[in-house]
C-alpha atoms as a PDB file:
ATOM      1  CA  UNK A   1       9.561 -16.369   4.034  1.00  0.00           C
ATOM      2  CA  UNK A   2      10.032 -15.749   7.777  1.00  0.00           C
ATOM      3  CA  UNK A   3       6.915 -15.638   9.707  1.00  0.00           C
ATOM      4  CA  UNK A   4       6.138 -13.093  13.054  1.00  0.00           C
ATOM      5  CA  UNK A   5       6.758 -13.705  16.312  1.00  0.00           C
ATOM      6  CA  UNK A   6       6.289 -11.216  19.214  1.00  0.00           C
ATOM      7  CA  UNK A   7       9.190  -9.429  20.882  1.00  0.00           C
ATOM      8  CA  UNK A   8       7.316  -6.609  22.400  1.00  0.00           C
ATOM      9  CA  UNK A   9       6.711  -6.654  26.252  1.00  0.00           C
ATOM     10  CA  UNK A  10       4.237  -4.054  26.630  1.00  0.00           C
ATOM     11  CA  UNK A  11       1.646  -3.736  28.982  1.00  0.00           C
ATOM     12  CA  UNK A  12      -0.724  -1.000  27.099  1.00  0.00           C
ATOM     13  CA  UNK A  13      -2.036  -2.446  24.076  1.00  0.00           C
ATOM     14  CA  UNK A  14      -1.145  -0.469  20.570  1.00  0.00           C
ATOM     15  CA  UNK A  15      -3.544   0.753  17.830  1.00  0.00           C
ATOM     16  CA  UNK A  16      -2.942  -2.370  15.501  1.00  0.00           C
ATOM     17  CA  UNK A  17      -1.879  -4.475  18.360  1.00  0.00           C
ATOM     18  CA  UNK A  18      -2.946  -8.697  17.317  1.00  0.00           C
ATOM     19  CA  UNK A  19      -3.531  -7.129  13.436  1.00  0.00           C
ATOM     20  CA  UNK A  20      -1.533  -8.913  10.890  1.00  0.00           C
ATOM     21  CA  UNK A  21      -1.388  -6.717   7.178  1.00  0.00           C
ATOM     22  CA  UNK A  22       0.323  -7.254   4.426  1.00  0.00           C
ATOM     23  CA  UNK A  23       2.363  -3.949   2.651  1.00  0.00           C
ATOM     24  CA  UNK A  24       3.178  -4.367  -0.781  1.00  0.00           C
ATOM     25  CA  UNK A  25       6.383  -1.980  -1.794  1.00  0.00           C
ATOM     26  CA  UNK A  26       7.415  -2.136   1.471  1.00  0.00           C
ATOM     27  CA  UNK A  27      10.804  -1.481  -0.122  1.00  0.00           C
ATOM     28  CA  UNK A  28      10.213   1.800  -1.204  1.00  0.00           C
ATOM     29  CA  UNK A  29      10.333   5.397   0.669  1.00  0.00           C
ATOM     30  CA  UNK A  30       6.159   5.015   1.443  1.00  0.00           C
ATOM     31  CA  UNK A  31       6.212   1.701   1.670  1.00  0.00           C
ATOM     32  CA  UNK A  32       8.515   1.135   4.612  1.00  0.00           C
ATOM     33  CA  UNK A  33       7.248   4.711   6.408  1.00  0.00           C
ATOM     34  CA  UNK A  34       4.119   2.558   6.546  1.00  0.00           C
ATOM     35  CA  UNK A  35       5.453  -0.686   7.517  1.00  0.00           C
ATOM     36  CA  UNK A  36       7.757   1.014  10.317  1.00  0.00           C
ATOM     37  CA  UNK A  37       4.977   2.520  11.744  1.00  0.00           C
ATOM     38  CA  UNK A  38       2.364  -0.558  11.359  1.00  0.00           C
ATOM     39  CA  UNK A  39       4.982  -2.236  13.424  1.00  0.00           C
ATOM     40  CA  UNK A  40       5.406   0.172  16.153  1.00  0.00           C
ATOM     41  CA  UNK A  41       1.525   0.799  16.587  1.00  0.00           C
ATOM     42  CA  UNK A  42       1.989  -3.177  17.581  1.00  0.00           C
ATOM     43  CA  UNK A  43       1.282  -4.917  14.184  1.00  0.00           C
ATOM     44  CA  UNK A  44       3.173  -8.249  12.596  1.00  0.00           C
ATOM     45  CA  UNK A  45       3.732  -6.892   9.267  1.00  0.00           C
ATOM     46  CA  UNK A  46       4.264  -8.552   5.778  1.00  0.00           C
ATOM     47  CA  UNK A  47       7.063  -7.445   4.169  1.00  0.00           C
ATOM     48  CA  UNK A  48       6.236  -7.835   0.351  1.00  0.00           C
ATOM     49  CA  UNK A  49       8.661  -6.269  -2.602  1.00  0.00           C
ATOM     50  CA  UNK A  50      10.971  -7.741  -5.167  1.00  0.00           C
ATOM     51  CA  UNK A  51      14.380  -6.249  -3.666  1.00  0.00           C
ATOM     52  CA  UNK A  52      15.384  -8.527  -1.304  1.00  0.00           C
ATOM     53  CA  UNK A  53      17.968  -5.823   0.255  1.00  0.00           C
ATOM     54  CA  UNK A  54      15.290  -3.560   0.947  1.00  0.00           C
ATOM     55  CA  UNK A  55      13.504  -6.318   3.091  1.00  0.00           C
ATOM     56  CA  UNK A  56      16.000  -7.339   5.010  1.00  0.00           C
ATOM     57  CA  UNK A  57      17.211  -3.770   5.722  1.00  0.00           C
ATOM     58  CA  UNK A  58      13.449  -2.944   7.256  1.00  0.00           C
ATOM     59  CA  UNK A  59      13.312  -6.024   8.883  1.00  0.00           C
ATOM     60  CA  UNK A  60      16.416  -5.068  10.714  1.00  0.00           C
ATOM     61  CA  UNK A  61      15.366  -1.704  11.610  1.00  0.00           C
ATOM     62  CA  UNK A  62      12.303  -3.121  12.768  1.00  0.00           C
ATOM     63  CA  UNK A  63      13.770  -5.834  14.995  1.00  0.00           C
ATOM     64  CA  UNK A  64      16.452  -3.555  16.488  1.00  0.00           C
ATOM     65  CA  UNK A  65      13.567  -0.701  17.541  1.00  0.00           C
ATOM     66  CA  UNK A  66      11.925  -3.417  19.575  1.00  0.00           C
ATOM     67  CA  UNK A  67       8.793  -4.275  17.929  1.00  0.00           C
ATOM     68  CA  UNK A  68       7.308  -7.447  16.678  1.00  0.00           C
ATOM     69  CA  UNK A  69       9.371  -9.063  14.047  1.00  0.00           C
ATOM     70  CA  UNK A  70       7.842  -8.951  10.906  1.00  0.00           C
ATOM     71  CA  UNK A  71       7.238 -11.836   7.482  1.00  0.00           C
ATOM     72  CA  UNK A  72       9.567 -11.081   4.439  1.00  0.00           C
ATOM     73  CA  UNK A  73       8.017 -12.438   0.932  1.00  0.00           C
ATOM     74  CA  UNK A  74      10.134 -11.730  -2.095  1.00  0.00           C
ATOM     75  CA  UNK A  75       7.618 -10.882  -4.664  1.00  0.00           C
ATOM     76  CA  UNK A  76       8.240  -9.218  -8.444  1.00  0.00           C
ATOM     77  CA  UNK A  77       4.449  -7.722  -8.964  1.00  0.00           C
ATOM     78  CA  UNK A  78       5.570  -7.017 -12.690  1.00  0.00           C
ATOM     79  CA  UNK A  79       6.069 -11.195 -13.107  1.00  0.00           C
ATOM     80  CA  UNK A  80       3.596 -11.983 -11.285  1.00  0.00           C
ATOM     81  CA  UNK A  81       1.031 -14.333 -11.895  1.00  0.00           C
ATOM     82  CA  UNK A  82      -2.258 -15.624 -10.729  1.00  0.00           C
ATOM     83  CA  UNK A  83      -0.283 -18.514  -9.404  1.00  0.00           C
ATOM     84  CA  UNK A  84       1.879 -16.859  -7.467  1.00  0.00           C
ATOM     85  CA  UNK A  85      -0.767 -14.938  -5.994  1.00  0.00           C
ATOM     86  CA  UNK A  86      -2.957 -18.218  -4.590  1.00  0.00           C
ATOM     87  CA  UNK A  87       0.642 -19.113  -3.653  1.00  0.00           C
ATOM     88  CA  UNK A  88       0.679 -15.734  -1.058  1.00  0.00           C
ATOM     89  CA  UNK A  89      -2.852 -16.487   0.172  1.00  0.00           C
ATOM     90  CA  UNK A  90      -2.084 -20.170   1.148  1.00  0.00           C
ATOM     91  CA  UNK A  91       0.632 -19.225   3.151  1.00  0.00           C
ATOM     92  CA  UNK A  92      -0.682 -16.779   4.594  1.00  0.00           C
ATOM     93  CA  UNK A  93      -3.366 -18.659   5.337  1.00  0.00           C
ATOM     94  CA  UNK A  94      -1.554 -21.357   6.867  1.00  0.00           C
ATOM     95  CA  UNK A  95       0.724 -19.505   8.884  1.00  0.00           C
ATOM     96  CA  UNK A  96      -2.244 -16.559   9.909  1.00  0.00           C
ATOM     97  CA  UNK A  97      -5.189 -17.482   9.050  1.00  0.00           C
ATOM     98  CA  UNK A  98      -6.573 -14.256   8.529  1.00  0.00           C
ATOM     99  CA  UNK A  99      -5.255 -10.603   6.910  1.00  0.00           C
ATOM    100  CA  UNK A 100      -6.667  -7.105   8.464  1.00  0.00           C
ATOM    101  CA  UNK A 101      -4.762  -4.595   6.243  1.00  0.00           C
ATOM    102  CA  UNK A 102      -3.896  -4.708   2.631  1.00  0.00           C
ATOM    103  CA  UNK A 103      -1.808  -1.759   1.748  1.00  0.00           C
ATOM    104  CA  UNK A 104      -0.505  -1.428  -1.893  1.00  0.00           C
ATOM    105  CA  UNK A 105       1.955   1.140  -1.692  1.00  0.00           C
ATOM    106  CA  UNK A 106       4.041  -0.729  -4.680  1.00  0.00           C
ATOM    107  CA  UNK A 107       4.359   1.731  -7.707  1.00  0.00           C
ATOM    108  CA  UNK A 108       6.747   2.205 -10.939  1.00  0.00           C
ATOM    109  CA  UNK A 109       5.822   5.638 -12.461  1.00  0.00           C
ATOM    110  CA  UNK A 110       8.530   5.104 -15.408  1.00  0.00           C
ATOM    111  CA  UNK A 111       9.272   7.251 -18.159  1.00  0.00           C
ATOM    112  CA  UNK A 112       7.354  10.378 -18.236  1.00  0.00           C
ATOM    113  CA  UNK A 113       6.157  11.896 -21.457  1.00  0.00           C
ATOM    114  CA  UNK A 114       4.204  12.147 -24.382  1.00  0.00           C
ATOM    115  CA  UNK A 115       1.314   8.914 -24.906  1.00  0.00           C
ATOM    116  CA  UNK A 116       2.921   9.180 -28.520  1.00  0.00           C
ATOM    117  CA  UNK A 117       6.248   8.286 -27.088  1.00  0.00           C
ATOM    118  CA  UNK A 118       5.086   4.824 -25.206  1.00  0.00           C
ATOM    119  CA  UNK A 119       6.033   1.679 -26.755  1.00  0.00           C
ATOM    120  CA  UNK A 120       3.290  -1.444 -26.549  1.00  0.00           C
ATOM    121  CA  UNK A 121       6.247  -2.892 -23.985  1.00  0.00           C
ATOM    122  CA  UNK A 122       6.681   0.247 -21.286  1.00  0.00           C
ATOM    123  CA  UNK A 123       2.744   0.604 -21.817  1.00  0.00           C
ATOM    124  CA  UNK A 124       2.063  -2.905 -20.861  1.00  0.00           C
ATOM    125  CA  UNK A 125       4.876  -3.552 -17.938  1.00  0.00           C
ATOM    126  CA  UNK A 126       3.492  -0.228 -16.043  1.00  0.00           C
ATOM    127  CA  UNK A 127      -0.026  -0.819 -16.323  1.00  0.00           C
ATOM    128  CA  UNK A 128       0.628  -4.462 -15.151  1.00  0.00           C
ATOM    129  CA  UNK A 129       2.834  -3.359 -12.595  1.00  0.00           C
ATOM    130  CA  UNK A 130       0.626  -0.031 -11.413  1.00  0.00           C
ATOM    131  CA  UNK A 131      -2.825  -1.852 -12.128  1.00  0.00           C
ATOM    132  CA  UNK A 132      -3.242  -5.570 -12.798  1.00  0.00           C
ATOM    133  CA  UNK A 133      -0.859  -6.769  -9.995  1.00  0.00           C
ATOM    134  CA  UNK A 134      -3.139  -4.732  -7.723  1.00  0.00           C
ATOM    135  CA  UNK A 135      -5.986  -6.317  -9.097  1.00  0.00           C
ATOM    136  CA  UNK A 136      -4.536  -9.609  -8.754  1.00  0.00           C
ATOM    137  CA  UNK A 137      -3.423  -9.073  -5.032  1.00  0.00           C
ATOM    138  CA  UNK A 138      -6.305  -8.008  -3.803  1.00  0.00           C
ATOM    139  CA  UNK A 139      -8.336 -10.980  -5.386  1.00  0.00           C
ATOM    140  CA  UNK A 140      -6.059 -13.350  -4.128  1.00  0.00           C
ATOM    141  CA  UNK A 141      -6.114 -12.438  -0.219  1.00  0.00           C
ATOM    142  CA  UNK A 142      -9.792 -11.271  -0.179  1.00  0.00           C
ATOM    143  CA  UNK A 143     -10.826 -14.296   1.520  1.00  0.00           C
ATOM    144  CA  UNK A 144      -8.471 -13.736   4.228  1.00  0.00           C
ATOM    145  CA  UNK A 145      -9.410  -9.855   4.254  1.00  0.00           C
ATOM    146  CA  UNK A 146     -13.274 -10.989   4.646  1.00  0.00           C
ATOM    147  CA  UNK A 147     -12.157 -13.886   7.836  1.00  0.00           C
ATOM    148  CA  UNK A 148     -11.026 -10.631   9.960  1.00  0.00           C
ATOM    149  CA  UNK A 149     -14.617  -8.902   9.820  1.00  0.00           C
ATOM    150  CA  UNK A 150     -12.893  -6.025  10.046  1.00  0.00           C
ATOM    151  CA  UNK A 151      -9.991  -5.092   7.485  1.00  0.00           C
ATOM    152  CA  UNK A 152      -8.960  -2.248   5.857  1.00  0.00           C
ATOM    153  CA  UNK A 153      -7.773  -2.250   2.044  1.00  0.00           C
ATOM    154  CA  UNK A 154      -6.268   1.118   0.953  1.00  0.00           C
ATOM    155  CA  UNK A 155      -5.351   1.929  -2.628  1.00  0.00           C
ATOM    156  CA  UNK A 156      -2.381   4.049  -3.096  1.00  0.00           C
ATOM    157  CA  UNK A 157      -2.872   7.414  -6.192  1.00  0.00           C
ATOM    158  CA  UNK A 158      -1.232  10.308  -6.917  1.00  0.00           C
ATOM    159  CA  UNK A 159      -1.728  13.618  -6.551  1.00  0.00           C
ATOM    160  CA  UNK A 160      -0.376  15.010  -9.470  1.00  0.00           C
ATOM    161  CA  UNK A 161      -1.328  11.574 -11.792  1.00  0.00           C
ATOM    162  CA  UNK A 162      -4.695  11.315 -11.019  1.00  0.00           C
ATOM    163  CA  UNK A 163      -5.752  14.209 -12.244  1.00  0.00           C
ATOM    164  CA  UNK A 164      -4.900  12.943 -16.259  1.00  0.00           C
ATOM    165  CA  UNK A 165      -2.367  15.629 -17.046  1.00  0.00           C
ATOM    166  CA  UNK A 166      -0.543  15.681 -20.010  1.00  0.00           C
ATOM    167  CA  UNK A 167       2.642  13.654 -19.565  1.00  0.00           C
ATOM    168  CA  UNK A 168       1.833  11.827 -16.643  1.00  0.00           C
ATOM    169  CA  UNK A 169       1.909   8.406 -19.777  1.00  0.00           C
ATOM    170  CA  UNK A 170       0.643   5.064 -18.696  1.00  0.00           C
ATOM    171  CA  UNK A 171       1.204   5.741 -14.885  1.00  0.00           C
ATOM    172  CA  UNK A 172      -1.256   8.594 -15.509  1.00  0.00           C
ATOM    173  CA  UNK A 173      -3.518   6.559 -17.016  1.00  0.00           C
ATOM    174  CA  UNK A 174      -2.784   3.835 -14.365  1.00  0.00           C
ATOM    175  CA  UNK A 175      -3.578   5.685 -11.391  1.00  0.00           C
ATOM    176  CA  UNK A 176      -6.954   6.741 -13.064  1.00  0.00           C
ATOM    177  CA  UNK A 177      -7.910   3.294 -13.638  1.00  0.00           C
ATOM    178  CA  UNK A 178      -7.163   2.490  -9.952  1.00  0.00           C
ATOM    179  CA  UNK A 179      -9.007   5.007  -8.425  1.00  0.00           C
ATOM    180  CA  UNK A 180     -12.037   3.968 -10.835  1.00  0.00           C
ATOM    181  CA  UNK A 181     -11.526   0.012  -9.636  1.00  0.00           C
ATOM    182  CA  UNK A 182     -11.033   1.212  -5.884  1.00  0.00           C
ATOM    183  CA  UNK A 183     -14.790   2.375  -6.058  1.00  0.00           C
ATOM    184  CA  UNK A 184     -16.007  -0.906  -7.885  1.00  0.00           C
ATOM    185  CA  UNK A 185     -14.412  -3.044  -4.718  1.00  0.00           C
ATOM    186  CA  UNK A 186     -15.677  -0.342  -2.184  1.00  0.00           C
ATOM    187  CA  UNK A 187     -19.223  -0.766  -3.739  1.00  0.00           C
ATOM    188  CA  UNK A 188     -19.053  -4.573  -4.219  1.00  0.00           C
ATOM    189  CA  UNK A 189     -17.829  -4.531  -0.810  1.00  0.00           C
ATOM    190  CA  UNK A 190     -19.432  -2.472   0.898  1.00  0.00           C
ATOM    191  CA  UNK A 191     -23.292  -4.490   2.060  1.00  0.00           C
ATOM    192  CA  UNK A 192     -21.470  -7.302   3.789  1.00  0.00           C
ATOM    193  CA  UNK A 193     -19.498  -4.481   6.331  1.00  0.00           C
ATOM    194  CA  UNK A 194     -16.236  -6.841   6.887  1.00  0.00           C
ATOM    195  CA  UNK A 195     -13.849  -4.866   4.538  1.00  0.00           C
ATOM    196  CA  UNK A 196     -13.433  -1.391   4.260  1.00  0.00           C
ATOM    197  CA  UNK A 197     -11.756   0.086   0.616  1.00  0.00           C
ATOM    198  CA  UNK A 198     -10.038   3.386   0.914  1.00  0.00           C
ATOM    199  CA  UNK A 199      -7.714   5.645  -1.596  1.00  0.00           C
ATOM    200  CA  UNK A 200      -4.826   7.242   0.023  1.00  0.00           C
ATOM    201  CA  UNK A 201      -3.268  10.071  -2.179  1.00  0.00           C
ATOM    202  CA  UNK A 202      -0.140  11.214  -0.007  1.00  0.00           C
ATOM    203  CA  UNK A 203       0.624  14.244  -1.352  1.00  0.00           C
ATOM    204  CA  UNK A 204       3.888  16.147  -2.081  1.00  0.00           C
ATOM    205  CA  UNK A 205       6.487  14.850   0.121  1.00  0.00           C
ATOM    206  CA  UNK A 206      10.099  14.573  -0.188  1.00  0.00           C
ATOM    207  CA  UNK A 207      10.028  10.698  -1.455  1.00  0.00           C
ATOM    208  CA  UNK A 208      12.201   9.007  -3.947  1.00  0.00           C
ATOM    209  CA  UNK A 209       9.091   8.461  -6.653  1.00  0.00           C
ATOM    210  CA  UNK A 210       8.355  12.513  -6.286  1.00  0.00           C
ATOM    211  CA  UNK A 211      12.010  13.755  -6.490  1.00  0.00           C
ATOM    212  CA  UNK A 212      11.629  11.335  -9.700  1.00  0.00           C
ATOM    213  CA  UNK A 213       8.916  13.156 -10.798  1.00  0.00           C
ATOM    214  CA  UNK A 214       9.226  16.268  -9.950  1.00  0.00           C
ATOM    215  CA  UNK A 215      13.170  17.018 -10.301  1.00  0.00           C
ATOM    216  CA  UNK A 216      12.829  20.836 -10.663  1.00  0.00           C
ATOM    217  CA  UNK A 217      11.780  20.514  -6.406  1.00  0.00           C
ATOM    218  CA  UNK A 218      14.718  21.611  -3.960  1.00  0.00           C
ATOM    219  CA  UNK A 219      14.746  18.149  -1.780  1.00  0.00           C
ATOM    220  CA  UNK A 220      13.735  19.957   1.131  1.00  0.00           C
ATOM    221  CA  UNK A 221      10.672  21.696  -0.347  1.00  0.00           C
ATOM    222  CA  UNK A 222       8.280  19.378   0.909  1.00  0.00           C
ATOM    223  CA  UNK A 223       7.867  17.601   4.139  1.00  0.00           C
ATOM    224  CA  UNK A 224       9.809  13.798   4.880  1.00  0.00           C
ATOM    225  CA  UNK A 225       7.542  10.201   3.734  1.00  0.00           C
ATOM    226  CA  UNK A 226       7.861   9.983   7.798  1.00  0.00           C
ATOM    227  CA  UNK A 227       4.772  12.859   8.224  1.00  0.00           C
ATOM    228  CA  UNK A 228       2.613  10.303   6.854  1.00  0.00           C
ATOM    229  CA  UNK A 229       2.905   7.631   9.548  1.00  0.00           C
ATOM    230  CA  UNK A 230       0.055   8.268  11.587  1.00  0.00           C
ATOM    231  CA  UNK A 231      -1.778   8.495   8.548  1.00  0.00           C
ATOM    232  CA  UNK A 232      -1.205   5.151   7.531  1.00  0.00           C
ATOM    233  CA  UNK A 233      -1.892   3.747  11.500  1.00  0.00           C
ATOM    234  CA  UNK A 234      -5.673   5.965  11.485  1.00  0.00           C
ATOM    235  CA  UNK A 235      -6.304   3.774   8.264  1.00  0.00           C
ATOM    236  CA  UNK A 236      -5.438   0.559   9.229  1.00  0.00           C
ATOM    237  CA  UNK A 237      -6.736   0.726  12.349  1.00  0.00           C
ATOM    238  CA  UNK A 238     -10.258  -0.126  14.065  1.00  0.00           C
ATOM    239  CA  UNK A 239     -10.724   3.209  14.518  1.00  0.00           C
ATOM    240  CA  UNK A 240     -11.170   4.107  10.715  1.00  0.00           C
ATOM    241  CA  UNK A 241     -13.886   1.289  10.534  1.00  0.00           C
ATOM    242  CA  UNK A 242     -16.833   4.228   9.573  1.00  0.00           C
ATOM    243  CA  UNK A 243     -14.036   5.626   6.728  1.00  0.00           C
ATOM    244  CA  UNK A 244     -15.398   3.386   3.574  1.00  0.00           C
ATOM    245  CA  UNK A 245     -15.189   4.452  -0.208  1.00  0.00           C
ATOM    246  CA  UNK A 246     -13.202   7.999   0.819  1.00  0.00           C
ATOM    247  CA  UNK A 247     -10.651   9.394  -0.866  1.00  0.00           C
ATOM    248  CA  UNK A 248      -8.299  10.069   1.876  1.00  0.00           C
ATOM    249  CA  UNK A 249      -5.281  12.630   1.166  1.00  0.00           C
ATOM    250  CA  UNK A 250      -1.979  13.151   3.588  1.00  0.00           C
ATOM    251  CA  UNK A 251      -0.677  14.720   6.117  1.00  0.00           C
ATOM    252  CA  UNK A 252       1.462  17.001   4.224  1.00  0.00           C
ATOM    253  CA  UNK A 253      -1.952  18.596   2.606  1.00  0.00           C
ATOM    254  CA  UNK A 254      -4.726  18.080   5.013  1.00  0.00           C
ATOM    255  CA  UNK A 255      -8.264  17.870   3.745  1.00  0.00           C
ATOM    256  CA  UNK A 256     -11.549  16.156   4.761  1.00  0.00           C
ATOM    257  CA  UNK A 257     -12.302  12.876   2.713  1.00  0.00           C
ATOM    258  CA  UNK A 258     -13.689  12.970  -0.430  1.00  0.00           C
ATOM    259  CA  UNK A 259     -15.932  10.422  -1.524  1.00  0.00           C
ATOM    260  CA  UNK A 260     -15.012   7.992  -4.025  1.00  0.00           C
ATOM    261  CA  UNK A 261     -19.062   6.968  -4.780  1.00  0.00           C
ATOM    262  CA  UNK A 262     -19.703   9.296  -6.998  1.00  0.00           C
END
């Protein structure tokens, strides 16, 4: 793992300037539109996915624009265990100290099709991957989420998935389940005020999981991951602190919040 250190030499402070948050998926087309931007609104940003490539290429890109360099940590969520999880949080607490964003942005939406059609083996690996792994992150570093008195922890749905159409299989039924735990931890969360739970549902936009998805779309039918940047910033920053148990959609589809509470 490499560890932050700052490069920038700027006299205005940034949005997330002195905020340290973790991104899991950083890897993928969401992922590092989130991480790129964390960075340039002035945030050290933890790098967490299991393709090493994909790391080092954003840290690169992130180094060579200027901004503060960011932590890589190689992590498979599928193989995950609880282990490896106290693992994250002791380094992170050694080296930090303290976490004020959580953004899981990893996600595996699989084979699409029938429930009949699952086996017990794609069922289990996307669920763990799309669910538990969440769950198990987000335990892990809540202590260091709680030690910033002000953190943000966003849950990343679907548009489409969320709503339990047919054929949507176990990442259907995965992003359902998330959405249902994301208002158990904004509830259990919410009387002590230091961490603020959020679900961010995107929306159509021209990213490697929805061309996947959707493969009937011409690639330039919807707008580029990059329209979601400031989206991501607004929701990590201090100025989302009254945005608590929403449902909060992007850019490419604006829309007030919806509340997750009900």
């Amino acid at each position: 793992m490499t560890f932050c250190s700052d490069l920038m030499n700027t006299v205005k402070l940034s949005p997330l300037h002195g905020r340290t948050i973790l991104i899991s998926g950083a890897g993928g087309g969401l992922g590092s539109v989130a991480a790129q931007a964390c960075a340039e609104a002035g945030a050290c940003v933890i790098l967490l996915d299991k393709v090493v490539s994909r790391l080092e290429k954003l840290y690169d890109d992130i180094v060579s624009s200027g901004q503060t360099q960011p932590a890589i940590y190689p992590m498979d969520l599928e193989k995950a265990t609880e282990a490896d999880f106290n693992e994250l949080a002791e380094i992170l607490d050694a080296q930090f100290g303290v976490l004020h964003g959580l953004l899981h942005s990893a996600t595996d939406i699989g084979i699409l099709g029938p429930l009949a059609d699952i086996q017990s083996a794609q069922w289990d690996r996307l669920l763990r991957l799309n669910l538990s792994a969440t769950q198990g992150l987000t335990r892990a570093l809540l202590p260091l989420l709680n030690r910033a008195g002000d953190a943000s922890l966003i849950f990343t749905s679907n548009s489409s998935a969320r709503l339990g159409k047919a054929y949507w299989g176990a990442y259907g039924v995965a992003a359902i389940a998330l959405e249902g735990m994301a208002r158990m931890w904004a509830e259990e969360l919410s009387s002590s005020g230091r961490v603020r739970v959020n679900v961010f549902v995107p929306g159509p936009v021209n990213s490697p999981s929805r061309r996947k998805s959707h493969p009937g779309e011409m690639p330039d039918e919807n707008p580029p991951p990059s329209i979601l940047a400031s989206r991501y910033v607004d929701l990590l920053s201090p100025t989302s602190r009254a945005t608590h148990g929403q449902i909060v959609t992007g850019a490419s589809k604006p829309s007030p919040p919806c509340d997750i509470n009900f």
